[in-house]
PDB file of N, CA and C in Angstrom:
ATOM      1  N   UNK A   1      -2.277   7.185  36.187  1.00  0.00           N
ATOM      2  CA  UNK A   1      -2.825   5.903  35.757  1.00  0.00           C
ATOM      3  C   UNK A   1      -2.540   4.849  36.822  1.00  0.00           C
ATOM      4  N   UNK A   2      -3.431   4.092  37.268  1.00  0.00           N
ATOM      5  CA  UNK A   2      -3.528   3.262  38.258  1.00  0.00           C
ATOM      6  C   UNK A   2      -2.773   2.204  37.443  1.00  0.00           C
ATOM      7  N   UNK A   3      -2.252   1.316  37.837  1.00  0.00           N
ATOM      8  CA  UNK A   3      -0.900   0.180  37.921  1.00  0.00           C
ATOM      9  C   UNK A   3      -2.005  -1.158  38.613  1.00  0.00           C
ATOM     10  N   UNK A   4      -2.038  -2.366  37.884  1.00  0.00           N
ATOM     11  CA  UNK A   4      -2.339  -3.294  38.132  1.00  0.00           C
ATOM     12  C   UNK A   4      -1.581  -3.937  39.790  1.00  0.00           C
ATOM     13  N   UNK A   5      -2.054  -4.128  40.702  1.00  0.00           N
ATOM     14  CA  UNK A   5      -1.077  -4.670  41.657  1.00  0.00           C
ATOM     15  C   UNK A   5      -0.034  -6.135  40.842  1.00  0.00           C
ATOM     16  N   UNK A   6      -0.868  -6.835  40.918  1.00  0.00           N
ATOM     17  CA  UNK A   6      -0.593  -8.361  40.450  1.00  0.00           C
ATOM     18  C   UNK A   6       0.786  -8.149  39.491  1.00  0.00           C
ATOM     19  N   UNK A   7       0.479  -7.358  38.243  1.00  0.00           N
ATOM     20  CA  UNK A   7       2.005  -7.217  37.199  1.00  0.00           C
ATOM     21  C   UNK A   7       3.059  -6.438  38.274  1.00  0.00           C
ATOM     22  N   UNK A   8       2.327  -5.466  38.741  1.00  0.00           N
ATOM     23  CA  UNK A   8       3.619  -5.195  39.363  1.00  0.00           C
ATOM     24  C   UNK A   8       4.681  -6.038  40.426  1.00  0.00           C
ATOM     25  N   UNK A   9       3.860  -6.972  41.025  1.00  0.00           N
ATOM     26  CA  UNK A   9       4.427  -7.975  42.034  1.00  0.00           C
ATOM     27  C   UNK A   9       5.696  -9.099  41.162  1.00  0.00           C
ATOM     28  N   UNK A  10       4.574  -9.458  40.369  1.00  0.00           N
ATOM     29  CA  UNK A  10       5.257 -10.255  39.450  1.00  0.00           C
ATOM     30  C   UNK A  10       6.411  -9.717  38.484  1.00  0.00           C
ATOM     31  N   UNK A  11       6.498  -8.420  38.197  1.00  0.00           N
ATOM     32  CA  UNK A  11       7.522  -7.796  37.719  1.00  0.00           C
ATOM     33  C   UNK A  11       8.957  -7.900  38.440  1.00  0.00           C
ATOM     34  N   UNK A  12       8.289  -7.136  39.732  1.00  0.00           N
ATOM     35  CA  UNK A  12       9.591  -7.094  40.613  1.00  0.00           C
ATOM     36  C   UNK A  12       9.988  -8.817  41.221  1.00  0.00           C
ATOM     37  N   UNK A  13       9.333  -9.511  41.607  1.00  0.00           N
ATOM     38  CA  UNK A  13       9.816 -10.747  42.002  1.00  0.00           C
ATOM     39  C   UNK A  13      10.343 -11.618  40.382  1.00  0.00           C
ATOM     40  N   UNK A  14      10.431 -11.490  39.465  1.00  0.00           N
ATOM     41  CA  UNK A  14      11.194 -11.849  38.130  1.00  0.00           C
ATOM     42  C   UNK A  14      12.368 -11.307  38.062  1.00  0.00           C
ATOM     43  N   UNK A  15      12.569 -10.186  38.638  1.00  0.00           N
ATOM     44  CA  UNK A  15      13.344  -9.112  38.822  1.00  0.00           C
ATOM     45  C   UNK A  15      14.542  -9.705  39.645  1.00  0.00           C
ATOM     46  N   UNK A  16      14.199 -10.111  40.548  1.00  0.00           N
ATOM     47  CA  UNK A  16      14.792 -10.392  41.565  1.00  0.00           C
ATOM     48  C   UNK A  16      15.282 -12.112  41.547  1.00  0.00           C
ATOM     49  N   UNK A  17      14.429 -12.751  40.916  1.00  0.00           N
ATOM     50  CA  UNK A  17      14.835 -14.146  40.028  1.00  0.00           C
ATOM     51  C   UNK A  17      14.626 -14.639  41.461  1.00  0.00           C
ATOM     52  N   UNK A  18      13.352 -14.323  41.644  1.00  0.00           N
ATOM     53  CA  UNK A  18      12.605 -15.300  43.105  1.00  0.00           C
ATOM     54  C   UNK A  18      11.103 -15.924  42.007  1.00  0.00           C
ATOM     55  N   UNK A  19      11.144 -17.114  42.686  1.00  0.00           N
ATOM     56  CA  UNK A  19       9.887 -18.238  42.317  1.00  0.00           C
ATOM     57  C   UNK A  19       8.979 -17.605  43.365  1.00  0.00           C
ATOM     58  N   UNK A  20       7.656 -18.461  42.800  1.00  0.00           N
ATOM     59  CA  UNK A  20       6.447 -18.005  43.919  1.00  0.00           C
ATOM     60  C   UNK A  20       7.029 -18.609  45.077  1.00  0.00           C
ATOM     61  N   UNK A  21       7.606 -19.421  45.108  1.00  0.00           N
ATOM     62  CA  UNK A  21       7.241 -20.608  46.095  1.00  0.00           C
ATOM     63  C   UNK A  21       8.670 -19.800  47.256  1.00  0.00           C
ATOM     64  N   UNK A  22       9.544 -19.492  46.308  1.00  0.00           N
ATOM     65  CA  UNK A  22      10.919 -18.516  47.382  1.00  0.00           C
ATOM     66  C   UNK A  22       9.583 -17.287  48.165  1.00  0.00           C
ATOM     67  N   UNK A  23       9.040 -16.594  47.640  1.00  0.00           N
ATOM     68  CA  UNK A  23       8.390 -15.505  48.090  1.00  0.00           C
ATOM     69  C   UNK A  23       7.260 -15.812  49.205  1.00  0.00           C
ATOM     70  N   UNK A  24       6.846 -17.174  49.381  1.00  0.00           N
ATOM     71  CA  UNK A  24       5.817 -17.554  50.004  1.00  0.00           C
ATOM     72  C   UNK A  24       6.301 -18.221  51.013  1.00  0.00           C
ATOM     73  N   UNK A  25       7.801 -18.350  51.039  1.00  0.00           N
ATOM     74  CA  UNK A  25       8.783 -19.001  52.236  1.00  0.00           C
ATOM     75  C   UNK A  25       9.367 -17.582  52.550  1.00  0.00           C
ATOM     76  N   UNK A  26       9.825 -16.665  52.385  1.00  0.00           N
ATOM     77  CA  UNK A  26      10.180 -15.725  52.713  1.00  0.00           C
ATOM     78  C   UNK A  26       8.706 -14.969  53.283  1.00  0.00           C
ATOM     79  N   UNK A  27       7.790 -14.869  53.278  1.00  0.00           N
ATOM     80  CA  UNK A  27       6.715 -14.446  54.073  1.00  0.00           C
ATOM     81  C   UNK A  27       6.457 -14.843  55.035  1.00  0.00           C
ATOM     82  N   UNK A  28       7.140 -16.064  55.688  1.00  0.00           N
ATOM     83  CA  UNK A  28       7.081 -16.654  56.629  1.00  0.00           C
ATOM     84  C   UNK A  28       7.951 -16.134  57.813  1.00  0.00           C
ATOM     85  N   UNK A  29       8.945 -15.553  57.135  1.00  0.00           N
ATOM     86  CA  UNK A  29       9.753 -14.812  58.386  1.00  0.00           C
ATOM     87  C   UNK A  29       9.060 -13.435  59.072  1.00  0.00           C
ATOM     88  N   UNK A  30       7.893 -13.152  58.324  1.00  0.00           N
ATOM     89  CA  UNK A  30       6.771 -11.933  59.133  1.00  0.00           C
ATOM     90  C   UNK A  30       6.086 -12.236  59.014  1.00  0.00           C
ATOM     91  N   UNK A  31       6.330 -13.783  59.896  1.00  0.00           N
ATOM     92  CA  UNK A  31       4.334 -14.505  60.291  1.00  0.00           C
ATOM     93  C   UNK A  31       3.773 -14.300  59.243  1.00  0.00           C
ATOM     94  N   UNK A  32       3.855 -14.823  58.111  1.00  0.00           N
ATOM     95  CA  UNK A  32       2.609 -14.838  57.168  1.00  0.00           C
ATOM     96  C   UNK A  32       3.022 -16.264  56.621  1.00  0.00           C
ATOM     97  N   UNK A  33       1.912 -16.906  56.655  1.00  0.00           N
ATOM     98  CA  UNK A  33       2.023 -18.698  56.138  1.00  0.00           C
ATOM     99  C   UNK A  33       1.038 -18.839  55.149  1.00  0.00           C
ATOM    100  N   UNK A  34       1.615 -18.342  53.594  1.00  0.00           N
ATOM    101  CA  UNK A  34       0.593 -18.473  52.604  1.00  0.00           C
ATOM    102  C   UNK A  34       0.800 -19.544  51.489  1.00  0.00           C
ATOM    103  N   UNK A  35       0.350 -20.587  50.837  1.00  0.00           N
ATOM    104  CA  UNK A  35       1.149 -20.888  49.474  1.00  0.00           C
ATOM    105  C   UNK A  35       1.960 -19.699  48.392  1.00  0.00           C
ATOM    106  N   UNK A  36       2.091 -20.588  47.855  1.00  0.00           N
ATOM    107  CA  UNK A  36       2.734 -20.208  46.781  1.00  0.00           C
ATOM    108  C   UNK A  36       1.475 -19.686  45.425  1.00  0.00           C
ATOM    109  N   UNK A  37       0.361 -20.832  45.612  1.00  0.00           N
ATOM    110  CA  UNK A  37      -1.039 -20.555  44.874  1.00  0.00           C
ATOM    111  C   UNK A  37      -1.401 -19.165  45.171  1.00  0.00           C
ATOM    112  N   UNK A  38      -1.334 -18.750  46.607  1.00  0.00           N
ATOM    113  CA  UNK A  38      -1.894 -16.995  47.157  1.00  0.00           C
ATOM    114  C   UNK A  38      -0.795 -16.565  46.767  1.00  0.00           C
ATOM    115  N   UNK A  39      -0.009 -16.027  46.343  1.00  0.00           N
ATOM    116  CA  UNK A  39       1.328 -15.634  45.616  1.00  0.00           C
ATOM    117  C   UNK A  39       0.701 -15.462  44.091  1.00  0.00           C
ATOM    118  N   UNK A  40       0.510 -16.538  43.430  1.00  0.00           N
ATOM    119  CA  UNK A  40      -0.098 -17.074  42.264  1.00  0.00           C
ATOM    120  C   UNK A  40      -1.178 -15.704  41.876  1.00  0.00           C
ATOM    121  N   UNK A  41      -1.662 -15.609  42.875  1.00  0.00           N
ATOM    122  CA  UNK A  41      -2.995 -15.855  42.731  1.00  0.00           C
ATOM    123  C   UNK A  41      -3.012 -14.195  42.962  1.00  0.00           C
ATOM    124  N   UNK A  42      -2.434 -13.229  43.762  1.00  0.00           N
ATOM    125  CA  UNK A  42      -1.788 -12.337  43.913  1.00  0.00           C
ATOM    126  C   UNK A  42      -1.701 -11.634  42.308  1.00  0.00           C
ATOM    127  N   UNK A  43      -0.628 -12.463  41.843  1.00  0.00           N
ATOM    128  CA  UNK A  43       0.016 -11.717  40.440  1.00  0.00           C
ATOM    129  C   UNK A  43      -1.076 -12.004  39.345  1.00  0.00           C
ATOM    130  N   UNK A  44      -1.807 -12.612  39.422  1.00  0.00           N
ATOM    131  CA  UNK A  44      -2.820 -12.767  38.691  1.00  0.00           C
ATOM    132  C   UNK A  44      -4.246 -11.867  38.980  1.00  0.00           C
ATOM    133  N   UNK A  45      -4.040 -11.389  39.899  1.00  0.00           N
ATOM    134  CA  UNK A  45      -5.207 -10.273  40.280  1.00  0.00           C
ATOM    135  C   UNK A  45      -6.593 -10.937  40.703  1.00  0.00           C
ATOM    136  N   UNK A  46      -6.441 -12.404  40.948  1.00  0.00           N
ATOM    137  CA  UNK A  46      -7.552 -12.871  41.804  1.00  0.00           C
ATOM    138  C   UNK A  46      -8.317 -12.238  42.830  1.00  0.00           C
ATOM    139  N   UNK A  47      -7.135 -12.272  43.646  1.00  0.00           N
ATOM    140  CA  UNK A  47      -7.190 -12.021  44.775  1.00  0.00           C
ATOM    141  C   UNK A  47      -6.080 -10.882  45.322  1.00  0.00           C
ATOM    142  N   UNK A  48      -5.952 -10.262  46.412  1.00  0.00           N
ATOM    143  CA  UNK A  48      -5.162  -9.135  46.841  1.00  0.00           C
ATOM    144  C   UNK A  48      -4.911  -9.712  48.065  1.00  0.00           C
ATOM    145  N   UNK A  49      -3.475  -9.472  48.523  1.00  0.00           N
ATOM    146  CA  UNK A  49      -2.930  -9.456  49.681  1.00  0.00           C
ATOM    147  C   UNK A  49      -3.526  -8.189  50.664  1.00  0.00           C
ATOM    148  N   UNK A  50      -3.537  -8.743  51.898  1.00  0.00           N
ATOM    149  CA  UNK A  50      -4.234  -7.897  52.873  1.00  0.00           C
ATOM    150  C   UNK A  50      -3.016  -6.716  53.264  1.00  0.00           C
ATOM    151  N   UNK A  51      -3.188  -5.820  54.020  1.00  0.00           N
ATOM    152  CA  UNK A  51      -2.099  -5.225  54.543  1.00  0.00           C
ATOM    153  C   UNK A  51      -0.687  -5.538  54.850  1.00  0.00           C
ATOM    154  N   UNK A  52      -1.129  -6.196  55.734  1.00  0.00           N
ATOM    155  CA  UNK A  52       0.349  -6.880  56.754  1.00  0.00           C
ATOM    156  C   UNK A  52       0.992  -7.580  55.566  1.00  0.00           C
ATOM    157  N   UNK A  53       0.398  -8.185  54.579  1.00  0.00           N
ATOM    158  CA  UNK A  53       1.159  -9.276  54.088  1.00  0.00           C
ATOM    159  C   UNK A  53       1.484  -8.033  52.468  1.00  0.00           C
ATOM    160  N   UNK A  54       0.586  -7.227  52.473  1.00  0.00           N
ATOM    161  CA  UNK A  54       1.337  -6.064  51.150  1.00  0.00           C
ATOM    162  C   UNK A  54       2.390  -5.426  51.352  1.00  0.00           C
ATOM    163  N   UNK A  55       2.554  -4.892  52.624  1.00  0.00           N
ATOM    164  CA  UNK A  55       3.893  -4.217  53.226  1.00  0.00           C
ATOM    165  C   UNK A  55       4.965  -5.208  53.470  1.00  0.00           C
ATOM    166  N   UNK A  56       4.557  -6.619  54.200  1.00  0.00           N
ATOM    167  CA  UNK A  56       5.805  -7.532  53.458  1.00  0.00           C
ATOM    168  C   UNK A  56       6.340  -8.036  52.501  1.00  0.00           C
ATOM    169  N   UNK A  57       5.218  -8.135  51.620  1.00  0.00           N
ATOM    170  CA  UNK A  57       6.029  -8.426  50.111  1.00  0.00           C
ATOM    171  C   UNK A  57       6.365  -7.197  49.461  1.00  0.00           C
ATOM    172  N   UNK A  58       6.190  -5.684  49.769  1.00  0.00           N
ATOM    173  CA  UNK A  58       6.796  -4.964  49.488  1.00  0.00           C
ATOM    174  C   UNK A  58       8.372  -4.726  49.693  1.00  0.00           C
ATOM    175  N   UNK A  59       8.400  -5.146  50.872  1.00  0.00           N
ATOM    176  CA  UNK A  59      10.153  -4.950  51.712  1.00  0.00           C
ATOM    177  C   UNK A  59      10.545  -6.570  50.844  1.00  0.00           C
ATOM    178  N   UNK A  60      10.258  -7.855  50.612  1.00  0.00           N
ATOM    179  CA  UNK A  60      10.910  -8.393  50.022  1.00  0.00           C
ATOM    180  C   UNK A  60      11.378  -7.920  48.839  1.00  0.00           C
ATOM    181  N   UNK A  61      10.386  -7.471  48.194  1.00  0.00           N
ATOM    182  CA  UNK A  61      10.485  -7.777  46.653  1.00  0.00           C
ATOM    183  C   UNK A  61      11.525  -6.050  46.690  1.00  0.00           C
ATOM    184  N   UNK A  62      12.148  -5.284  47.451  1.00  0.00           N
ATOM    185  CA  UNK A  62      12.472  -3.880  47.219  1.00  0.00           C
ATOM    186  C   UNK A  62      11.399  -2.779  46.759  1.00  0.00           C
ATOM    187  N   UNK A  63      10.641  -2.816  47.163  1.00  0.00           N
ATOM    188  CA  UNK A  63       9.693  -1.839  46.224  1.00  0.00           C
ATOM    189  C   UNK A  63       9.637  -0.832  47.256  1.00  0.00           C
ATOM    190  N   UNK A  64      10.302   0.126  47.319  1.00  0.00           N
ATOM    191  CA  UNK A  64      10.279   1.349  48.031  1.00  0.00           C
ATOM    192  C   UNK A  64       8.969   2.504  48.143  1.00  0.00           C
ATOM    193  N   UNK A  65       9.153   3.129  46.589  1.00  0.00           N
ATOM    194  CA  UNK A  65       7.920   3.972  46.183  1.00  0.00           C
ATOM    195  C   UNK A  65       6.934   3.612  46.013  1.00  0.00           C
ATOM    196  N   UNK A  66       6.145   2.924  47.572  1.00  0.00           N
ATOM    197  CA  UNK A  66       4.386   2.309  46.994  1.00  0.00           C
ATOM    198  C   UNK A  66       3.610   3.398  46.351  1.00  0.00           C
ATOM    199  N   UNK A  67       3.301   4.125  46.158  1.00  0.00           N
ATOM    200  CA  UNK A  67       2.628   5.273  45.743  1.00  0.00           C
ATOM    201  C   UNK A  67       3.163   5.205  44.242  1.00  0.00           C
ATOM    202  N   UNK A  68       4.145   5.777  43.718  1.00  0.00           N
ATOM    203  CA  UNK A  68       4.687   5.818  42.532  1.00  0.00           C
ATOM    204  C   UNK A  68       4.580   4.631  42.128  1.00  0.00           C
ATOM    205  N   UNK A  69       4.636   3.202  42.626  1.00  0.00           N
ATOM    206  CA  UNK A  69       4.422   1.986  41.570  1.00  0.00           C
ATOM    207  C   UNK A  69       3.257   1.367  41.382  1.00  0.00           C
ATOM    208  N   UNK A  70       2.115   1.775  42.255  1.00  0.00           N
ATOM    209  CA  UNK A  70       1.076   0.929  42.116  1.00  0.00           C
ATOM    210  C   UNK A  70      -0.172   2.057  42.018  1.00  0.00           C
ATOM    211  N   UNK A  71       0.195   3.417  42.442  1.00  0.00           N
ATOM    212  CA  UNK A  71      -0.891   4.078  41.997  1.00  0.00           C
ATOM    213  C   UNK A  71      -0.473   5.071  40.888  1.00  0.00           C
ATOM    214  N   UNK A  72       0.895   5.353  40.716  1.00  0.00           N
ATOM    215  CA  UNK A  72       1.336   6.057  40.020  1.00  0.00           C
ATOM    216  C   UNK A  72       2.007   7.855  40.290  1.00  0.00           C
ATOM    217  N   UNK A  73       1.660   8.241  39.465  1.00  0.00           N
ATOM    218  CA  UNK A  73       2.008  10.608  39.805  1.00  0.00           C
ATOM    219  C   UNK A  73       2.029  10.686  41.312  1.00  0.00           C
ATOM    220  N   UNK A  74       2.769  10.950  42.231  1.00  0.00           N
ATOM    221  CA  UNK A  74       2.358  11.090  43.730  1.00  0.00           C
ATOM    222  C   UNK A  74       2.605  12.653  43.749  1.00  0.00           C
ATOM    223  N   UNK A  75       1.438  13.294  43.644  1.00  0.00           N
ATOM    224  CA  UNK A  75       1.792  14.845  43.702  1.00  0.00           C
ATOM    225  C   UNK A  75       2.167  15.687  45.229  1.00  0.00           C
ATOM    226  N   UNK A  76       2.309  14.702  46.350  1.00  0.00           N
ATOM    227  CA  UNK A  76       2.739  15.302  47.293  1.00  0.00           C
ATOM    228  C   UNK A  76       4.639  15.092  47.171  1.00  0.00           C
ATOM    229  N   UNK A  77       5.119  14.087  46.268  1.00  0.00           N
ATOM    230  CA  UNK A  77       6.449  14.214  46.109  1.00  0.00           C
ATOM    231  C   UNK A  77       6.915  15.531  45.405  1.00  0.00           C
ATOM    232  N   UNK A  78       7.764  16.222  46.343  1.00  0.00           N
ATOM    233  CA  UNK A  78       8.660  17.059  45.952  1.00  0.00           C
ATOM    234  C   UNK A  78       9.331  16.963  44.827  1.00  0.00           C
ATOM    235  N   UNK A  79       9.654  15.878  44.463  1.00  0.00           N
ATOM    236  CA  UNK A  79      10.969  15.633  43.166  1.00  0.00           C
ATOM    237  C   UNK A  79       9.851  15.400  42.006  1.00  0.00           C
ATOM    238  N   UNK A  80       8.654  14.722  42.231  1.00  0.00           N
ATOM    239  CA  UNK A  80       7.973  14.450  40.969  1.00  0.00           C
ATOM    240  C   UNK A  80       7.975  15.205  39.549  1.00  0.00           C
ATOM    241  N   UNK A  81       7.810  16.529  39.750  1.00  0.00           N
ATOM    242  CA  UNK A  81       7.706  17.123  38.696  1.00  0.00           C
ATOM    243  C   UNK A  81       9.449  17.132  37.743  1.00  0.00           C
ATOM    244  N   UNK A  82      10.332  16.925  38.873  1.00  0.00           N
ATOM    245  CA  UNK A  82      11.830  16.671  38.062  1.00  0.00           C
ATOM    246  C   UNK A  82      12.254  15.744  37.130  1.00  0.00           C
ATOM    247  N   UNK A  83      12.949  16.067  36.284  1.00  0.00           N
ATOM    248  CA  UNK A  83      13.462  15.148  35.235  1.00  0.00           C
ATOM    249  C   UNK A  83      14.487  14.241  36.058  1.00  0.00           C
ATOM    250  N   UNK A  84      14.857  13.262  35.339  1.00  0.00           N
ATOM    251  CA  UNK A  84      16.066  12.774  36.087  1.00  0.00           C
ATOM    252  C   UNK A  84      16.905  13.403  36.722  1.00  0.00           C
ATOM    253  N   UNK A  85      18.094  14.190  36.283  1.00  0.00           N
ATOM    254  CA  UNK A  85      18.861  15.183  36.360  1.00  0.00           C
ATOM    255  C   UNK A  85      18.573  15.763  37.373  1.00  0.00           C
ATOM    256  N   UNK A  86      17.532  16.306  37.217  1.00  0.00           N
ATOM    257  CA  UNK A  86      16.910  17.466  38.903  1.00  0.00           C
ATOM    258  C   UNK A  86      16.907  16.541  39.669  1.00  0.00           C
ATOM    259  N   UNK A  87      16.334  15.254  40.167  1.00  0.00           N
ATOM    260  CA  UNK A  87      15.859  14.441  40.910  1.00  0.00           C
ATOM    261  C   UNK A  87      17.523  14.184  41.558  1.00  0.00           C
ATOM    262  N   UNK A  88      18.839  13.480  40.924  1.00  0.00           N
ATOM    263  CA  UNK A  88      20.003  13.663  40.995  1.00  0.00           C
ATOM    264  C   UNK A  88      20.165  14.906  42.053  1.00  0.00           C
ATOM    265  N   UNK A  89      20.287  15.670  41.240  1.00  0.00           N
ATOM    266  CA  UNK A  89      21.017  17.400  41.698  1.00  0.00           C
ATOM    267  C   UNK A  89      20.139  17.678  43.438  1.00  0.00           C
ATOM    268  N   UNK A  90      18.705  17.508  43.123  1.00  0.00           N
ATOM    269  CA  UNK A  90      17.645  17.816  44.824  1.00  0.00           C
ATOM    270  C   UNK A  90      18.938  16.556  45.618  1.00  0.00           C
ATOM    271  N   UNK A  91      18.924  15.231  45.003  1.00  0.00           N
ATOM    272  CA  UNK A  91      19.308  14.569  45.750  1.00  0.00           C
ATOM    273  C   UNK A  91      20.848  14.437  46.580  1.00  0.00           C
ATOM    274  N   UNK A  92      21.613  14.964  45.588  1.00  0.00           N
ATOM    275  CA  UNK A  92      22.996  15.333  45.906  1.00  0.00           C
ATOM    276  C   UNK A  92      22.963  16.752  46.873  1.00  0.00           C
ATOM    277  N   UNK A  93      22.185  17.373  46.863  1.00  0.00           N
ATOM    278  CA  UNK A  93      21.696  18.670  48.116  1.00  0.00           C
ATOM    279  C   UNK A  93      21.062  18.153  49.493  1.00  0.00           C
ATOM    280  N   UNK A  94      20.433  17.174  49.303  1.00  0.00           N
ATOM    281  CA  UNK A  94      20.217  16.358  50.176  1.00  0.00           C
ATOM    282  C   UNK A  94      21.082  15.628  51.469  1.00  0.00           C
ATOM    283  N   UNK A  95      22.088  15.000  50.684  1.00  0.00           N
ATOM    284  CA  UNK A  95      23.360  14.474  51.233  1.00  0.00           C
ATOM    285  C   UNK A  95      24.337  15.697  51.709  1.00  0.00           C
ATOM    286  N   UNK A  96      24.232  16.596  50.898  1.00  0.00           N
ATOM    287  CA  UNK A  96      25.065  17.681  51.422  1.00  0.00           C
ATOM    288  C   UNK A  96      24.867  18.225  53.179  1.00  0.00           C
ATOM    289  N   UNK A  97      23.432  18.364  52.987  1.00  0.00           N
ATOM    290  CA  UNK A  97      22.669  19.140  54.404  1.00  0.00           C
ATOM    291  C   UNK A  97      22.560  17.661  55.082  1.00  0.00           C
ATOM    292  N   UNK A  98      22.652  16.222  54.649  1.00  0.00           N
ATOM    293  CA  UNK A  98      22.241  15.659  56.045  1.00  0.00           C
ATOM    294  C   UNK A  98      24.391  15.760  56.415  1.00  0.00           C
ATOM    295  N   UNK A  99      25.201  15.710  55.696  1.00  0.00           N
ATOM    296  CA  UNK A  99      26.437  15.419  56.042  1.00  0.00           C
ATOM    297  C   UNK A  99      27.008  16.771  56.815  1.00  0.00           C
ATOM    298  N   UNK A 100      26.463  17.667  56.927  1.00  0.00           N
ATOM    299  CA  UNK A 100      26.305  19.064  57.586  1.00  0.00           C
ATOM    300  C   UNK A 100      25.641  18.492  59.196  1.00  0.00           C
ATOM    301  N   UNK A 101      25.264  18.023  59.226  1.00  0.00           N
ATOM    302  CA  UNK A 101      24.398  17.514  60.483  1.00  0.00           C
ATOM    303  C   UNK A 101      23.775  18.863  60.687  1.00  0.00           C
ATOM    304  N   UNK A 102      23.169  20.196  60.314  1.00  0.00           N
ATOM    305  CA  UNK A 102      23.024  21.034  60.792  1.00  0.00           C
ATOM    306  C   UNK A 102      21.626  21.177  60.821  1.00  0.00           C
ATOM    307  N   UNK A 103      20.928  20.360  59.552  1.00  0.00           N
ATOM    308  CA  UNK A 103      19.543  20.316  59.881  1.00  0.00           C
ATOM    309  C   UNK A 103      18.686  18.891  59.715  1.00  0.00           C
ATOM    310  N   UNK A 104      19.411  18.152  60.729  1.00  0.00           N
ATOM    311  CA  UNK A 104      19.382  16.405  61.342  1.00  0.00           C
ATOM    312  C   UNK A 104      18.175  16.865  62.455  1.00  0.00           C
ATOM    313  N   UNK A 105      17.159  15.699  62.291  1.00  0.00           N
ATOM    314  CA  UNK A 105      15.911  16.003  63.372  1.00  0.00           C
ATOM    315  C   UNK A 105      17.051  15.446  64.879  1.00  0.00           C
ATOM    316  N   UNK A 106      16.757  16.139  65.708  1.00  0.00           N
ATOM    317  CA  UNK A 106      17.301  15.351  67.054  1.00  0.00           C
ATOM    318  C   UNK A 106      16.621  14.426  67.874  1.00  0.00           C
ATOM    319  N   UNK A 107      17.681  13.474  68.322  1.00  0.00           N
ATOM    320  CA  UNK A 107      17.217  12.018  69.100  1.00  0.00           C
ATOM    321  C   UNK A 107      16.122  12.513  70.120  1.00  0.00           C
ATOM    322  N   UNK A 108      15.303  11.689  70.603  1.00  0.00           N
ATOM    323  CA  UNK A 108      14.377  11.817  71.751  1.00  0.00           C
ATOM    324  C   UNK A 108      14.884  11.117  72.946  1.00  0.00           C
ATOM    325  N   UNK A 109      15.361  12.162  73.941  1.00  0.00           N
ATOM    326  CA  UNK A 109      15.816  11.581  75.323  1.00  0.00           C
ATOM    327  C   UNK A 109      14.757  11.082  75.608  1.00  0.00           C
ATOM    328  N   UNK A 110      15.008   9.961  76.797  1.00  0.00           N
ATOM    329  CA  UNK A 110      14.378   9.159  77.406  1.00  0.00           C
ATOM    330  C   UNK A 110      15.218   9.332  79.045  1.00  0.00           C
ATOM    331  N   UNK A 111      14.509  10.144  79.797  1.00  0.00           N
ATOM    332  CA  UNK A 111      14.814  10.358  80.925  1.00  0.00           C
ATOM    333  C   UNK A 111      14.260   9.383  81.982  1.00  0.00           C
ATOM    334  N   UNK A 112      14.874   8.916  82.543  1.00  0.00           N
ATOM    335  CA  UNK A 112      14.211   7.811  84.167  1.00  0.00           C
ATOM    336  C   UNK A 112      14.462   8.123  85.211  1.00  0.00           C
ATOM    337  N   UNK A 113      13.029   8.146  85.838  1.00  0.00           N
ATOM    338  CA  UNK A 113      13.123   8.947  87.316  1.00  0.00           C
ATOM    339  C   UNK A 113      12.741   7.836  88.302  1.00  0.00           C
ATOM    340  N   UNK A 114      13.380   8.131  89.194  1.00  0.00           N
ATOM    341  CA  UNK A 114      13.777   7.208  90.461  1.00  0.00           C
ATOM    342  C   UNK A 114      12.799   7.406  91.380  1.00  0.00           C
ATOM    343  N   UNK A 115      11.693   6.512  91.933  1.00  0.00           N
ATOM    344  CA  UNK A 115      10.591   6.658  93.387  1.00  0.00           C
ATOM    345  C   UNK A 115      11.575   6.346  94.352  1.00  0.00           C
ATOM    346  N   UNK A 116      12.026   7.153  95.128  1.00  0.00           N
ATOM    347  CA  UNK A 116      12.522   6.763  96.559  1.00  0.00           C
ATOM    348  C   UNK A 116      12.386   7.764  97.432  1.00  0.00           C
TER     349      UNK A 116
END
């Protein structure tokens, strides 16, 4: 089931006990200079934030799982089909193997070669 954008914005920024007007000053720190009305206007489903400015009010407001909150079932997630509990348990296996370092992706050298 598709998820209204607008409630969900407005959910999480209530959440967080930010005003429009905090969220529309905090967009400003990733170049975006909108009112507080386009905020407004946002949670009300007027209008939709463009890209640049959806992925920043995503990282304000915490919203991690775009997929799971605004479109909903993400059937390429691994854990989806888990109950809580499983989701836990995958996740505590998780931490196990990254604290193993044994199957950590490795850094990308950056080699510099000298013209002389």
């Amino acid at each position: 089931m598709e998820k209204k954008i607008g409630v969900t914005l407005a959910t999480y920024r209530k959440a967080k006990k930010l005003s429009q007007i905090d969220v529309s000053e905090r967009l400003r720190n990733y170049g975006i200079n909108v009112s507080n009305a386009a905020v407004s206007a946002w949670e009300k489903d007027i209008s939709y934030p463009n890209a640049h400015q959806f992925l920043a009010l995503c990282k304000i407001l915490g919203i991690t799982d775009i997929y799971n909150e605004f479109i909903g079932f993400n059937p390429d997630d691994p854990l989806a089909k888990l109950n809580e509990e499983g989701k836990a348990k995958a996740l505590e296996y998780i931490g196990l193997l990254l604290l193993s370092e044994q199957f950590q992706k490795q850094e990308a050298k950056v080699y510099h070669m000298s013209c002389t």
